[in-house]
Structure formats: C-alpha cells, structure tokens
PDB file of N, CA and C in Angstrom:
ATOM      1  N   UNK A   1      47.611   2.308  47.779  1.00  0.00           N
ATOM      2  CA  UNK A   1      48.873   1.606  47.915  1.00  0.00           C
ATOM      3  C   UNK A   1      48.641   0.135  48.235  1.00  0.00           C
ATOM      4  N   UNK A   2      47.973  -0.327  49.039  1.00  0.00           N
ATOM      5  CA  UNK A   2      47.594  -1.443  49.815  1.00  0.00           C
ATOM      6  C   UNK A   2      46.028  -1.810  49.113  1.00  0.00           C
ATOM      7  N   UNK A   3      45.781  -3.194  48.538  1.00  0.00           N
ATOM      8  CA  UNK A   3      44.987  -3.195  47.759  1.00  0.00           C
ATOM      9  C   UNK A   3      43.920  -4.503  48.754  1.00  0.00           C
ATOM     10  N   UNK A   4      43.126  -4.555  49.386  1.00  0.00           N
ATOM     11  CA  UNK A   4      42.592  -5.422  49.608  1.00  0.00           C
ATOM     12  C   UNK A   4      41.754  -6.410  48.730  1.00  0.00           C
ATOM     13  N   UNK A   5      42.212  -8.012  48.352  1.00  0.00           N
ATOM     14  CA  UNK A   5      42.008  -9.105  47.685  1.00  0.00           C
ATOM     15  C   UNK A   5      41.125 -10.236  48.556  1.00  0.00           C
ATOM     16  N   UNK A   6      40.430 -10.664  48.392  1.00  0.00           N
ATOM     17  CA  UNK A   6      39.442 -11.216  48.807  1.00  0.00           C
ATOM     18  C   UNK A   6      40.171 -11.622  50.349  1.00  0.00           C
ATOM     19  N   UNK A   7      40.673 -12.498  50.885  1.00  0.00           N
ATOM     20  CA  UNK A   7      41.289 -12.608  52.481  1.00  0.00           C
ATOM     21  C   UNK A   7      42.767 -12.200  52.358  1.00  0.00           C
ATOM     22  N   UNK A   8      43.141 -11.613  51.509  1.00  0.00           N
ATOM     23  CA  UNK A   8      44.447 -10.737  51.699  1.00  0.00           C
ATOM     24  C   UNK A   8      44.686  -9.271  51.448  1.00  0.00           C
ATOM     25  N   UNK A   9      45.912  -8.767  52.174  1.00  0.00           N
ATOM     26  CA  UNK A   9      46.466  -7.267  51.425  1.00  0.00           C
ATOM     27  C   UNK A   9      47.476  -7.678  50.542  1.00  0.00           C
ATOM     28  N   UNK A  10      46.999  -7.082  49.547  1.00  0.00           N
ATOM     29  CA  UNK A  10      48.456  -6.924  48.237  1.00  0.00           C
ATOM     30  C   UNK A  10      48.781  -5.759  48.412  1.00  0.00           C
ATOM     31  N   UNK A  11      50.620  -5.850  48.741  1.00  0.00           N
ATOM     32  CA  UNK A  11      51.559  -4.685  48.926  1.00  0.00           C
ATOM     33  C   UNK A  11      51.767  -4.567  47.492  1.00  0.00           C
ATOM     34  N   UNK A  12      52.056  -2.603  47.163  1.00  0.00           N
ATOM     35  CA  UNK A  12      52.518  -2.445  45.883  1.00  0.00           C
ATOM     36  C   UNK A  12      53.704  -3.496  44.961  1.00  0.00           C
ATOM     37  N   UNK A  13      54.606  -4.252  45.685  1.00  0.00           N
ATOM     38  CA  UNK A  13      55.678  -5.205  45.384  1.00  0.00           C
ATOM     39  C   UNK A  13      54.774  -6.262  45.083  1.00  0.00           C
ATOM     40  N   UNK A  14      53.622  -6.492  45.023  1.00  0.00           N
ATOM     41  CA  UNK A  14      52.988  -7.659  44.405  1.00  0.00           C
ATOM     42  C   UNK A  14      52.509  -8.709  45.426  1.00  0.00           C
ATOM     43  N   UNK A  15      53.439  -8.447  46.686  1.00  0.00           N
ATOM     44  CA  UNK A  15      53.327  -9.685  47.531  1.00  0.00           C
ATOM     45  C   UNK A  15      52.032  -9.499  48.531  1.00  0.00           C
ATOM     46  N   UNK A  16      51.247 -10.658  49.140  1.00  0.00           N
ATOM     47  CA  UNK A  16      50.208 -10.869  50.097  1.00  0.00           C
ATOM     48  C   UNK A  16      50.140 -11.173  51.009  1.00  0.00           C
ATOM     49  N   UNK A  17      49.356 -10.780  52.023  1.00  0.00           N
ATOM     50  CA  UNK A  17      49.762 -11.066  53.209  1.00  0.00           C
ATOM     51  C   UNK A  17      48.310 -10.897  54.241  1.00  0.00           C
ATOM     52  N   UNK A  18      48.328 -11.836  55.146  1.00  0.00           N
ATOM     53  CA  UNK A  18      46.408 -11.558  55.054  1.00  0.00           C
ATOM     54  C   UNK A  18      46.711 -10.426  56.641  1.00  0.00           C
ATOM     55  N   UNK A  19      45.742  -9.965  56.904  1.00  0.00           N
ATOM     56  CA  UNK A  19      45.697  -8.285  57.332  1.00  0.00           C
ATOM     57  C   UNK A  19      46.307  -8.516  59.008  1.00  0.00           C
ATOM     58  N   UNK A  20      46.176 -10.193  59.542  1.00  0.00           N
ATOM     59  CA  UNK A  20      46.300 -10.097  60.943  1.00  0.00           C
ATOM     60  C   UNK A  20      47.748 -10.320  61.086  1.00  0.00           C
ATOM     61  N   UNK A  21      48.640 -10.565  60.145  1.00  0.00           N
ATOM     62  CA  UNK A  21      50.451 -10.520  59.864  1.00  0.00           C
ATOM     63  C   UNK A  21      50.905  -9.767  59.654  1.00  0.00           C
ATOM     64  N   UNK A  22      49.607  -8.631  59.090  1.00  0.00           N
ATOM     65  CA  UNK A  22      50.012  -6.880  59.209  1.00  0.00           C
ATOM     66  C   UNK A  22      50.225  -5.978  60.216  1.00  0.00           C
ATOM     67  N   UNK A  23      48.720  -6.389  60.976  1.00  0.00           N
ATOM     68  CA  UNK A  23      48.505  -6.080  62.055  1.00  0.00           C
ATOM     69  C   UNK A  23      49.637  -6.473  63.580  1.00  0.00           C
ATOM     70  N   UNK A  24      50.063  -7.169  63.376  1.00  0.00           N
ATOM     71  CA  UNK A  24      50.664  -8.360  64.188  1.00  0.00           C
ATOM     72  C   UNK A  24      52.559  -7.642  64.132  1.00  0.00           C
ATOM     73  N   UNK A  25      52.929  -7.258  63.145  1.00  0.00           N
ATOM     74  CA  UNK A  25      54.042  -7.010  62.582  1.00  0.00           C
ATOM     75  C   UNK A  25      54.057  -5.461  61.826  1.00  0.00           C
ATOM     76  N   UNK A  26      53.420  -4.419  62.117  1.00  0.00           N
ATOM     77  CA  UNK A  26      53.488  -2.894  61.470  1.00  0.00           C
ATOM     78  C   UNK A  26      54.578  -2.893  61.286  1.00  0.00           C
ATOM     79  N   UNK A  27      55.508  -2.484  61.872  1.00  0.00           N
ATOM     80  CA  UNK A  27      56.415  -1.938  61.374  1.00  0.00           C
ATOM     81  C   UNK A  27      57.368  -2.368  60.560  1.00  0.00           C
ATOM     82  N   UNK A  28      57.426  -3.555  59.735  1.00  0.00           N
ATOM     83  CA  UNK A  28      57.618  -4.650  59.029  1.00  0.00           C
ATOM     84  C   UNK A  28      56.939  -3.848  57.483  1.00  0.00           C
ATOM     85  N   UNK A  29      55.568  -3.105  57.789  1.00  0.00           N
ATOM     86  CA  UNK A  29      55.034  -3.043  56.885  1.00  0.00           C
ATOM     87  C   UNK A  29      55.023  -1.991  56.073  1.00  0.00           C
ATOM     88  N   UNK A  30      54.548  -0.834  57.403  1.00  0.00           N
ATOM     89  CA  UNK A  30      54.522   0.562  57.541  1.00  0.00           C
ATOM     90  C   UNK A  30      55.988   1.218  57.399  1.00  0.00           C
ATOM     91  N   UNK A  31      56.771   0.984  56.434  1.00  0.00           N
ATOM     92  CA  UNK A  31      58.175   1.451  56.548  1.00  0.00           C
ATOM     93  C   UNK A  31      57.626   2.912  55.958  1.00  0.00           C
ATOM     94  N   UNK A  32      59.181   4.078  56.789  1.00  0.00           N
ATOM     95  CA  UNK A  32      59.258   5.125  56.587  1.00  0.00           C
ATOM     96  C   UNK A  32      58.661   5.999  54.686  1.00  0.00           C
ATOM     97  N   UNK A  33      59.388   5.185  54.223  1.00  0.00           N
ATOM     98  CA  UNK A  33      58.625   5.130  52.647  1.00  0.00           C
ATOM     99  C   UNK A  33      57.075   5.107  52.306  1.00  0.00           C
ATOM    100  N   UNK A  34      56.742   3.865  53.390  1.00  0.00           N
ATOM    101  CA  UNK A  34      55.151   4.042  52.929  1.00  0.00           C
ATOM    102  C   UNK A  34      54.466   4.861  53.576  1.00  0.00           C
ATOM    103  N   UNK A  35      54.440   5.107  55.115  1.00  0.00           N
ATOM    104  CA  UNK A  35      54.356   6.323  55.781  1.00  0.00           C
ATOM    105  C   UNK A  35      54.454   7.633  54.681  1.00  0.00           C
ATOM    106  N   UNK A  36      55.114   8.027  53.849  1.00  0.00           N
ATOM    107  CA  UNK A  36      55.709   9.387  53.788  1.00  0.00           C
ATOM    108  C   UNK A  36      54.742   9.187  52.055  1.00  0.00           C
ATOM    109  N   UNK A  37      54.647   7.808  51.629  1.00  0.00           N
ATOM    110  CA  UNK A  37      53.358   7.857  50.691  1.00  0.00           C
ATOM    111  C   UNK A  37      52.122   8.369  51.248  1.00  0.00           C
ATOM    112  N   UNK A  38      51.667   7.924  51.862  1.00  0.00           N
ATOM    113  CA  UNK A  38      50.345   7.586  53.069  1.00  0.00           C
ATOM    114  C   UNK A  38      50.127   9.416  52.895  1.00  0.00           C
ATOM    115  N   UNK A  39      51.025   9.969  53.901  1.00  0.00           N
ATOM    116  CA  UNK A  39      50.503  11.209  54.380  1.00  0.00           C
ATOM    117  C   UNK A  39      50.822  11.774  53.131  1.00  0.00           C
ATOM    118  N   UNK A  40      51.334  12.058  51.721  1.00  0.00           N
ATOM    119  CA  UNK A  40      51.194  12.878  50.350  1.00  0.00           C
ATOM    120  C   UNK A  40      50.012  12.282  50.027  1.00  0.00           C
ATOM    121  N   UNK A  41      49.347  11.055  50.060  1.00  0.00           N
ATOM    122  CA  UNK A  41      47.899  10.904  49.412  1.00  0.00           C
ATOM    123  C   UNK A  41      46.766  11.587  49.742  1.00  0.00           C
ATOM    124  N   UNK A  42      47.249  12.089  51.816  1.00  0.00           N
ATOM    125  CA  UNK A  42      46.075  12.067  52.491  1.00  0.00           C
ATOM    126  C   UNK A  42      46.160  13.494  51.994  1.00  0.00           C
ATOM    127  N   UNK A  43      47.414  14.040  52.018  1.00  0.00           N
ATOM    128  CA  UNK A  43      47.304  15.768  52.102  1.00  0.00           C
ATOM    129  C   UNK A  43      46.387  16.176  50.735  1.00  0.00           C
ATOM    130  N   UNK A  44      46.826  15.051  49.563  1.00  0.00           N
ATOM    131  CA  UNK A  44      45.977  15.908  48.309  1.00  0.00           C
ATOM    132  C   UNK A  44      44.435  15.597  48.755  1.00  0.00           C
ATOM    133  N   UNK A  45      44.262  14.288  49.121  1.00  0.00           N
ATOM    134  CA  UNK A  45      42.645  13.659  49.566  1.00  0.00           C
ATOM    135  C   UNK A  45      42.245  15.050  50.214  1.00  0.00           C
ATOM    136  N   UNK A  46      42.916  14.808  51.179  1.00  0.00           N
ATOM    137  CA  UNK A  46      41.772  15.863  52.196  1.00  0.00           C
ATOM    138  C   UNK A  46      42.001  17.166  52.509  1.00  0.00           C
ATOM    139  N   UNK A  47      42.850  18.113  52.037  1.00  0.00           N
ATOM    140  CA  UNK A  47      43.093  19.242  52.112  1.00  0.00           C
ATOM    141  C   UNK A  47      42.254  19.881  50.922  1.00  0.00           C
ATOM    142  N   UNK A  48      41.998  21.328  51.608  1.00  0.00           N
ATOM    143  CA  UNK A  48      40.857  22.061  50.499  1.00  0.00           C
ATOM    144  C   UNK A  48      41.799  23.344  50.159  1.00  0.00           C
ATOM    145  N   UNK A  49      43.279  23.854  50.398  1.00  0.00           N
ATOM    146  CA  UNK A  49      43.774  24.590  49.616  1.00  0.00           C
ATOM    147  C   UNK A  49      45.126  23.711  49.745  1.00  0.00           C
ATOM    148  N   UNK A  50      45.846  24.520  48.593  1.00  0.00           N
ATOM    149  CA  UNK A  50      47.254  24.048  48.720  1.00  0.00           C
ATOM    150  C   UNK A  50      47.968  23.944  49.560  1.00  0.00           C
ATOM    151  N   UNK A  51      49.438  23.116  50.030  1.00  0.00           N
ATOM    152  CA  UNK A  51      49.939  23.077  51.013  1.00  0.00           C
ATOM    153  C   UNK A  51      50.644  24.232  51.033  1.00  0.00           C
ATOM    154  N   UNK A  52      51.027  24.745  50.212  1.00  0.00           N
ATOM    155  CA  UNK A  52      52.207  26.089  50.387  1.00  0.00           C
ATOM    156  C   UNK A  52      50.877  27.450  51.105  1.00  0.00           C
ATOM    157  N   UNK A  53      49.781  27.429  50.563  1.00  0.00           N
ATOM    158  CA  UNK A  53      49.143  28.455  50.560  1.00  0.00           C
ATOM    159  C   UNK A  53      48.433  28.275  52.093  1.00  0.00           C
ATOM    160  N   UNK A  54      48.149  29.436  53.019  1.00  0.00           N
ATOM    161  CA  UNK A  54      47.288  28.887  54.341  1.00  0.00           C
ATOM    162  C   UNK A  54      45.911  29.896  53.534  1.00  0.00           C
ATOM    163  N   UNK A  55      44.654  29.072  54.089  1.00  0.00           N
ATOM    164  CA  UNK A  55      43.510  29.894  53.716  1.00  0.00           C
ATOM    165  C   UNK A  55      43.188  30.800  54.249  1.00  0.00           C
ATOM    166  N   UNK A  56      42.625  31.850  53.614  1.00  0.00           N
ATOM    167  CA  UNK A  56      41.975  32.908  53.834  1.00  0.00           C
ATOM    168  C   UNK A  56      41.033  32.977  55.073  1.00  0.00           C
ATOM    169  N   UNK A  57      40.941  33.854  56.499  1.00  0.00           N
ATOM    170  CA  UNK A  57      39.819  34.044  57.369  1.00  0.00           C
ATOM    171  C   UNK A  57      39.050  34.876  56.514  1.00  0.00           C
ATOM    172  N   UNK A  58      38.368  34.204  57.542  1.00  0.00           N
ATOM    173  CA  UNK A  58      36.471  34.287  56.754  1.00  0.00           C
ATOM    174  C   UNK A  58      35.853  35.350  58.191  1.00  0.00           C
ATOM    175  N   UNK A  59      35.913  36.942  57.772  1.00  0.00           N
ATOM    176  CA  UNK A  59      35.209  38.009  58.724  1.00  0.00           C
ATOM    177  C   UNK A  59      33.955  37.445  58.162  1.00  0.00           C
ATOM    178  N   UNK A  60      33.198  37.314  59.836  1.00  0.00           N
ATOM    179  CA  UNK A  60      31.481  37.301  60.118  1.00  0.00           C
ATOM    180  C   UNK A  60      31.349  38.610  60.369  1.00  0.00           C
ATOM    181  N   UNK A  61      29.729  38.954  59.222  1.00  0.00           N
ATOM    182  CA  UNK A  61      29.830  39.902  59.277  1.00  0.00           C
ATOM    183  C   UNK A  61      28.365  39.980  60.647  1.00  0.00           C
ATOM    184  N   UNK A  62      28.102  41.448  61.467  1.00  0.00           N
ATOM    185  CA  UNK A  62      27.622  41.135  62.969  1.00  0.00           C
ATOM    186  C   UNK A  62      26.034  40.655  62.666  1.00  0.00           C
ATOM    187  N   UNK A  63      25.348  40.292  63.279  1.00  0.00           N
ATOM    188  CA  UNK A  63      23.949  39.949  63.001  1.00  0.00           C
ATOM    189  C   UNK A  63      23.214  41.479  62.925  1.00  0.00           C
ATOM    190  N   UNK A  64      22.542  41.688  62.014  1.00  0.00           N
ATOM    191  CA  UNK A  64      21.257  42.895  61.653  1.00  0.00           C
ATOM    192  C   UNK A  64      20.008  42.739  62.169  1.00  0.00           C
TER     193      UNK A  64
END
C-alpha cells in the first residue's frame, strides 16, 4: 500500500510525505480504510490455512 521512494512514503493517492509527518501525525494516515487493508494483506501473508477453516490438531504420537 505504502511505497517507500528514496526520502519519502508514497500513499496509494499518489501523494508523499517523508516518514517523520507520518510518524508525527498516524492517524491522519492510518485511517480506518487503510487499517482494514493492512490486516486483509497480513491475514493472506501470514496465515497457513484459510480464515473460515481452524486447523487441524496434530495427536503426538507417545515416545517408543
């Protein structure tokens, strides 16, 4: 979403803004919208089954 450019962030709207006016001003930045992008990117990134589905326990079987 947020593209880092040599001393700036480019917001998807095209516009720049260098990172300490980000920092300085979140919630300016971080609107509910991009938030609710953010966590659908992270869930496909980093989740290892689907969201509807919970995974399977894994029985250990006892030491022999």
């Amino acid at each position: 979403m947020f593209k880092k450019t040599a001393k700036h962030i480019e917001l998807p709207d095209g516009s720049k803004f260098f990172e300490s006016k980000i920092e300085a001003d979140p919630e300016r930045f971080f609107t509910p919208e991009v938030l609710k992008a953010l966590d659908e990117f992270c869930k496909k990134k980093f989740c290892f089954a689907d969201n509807d589905e919970q995974p399977e326990a894994v029985e250990e079987k006892p030491a022999a």
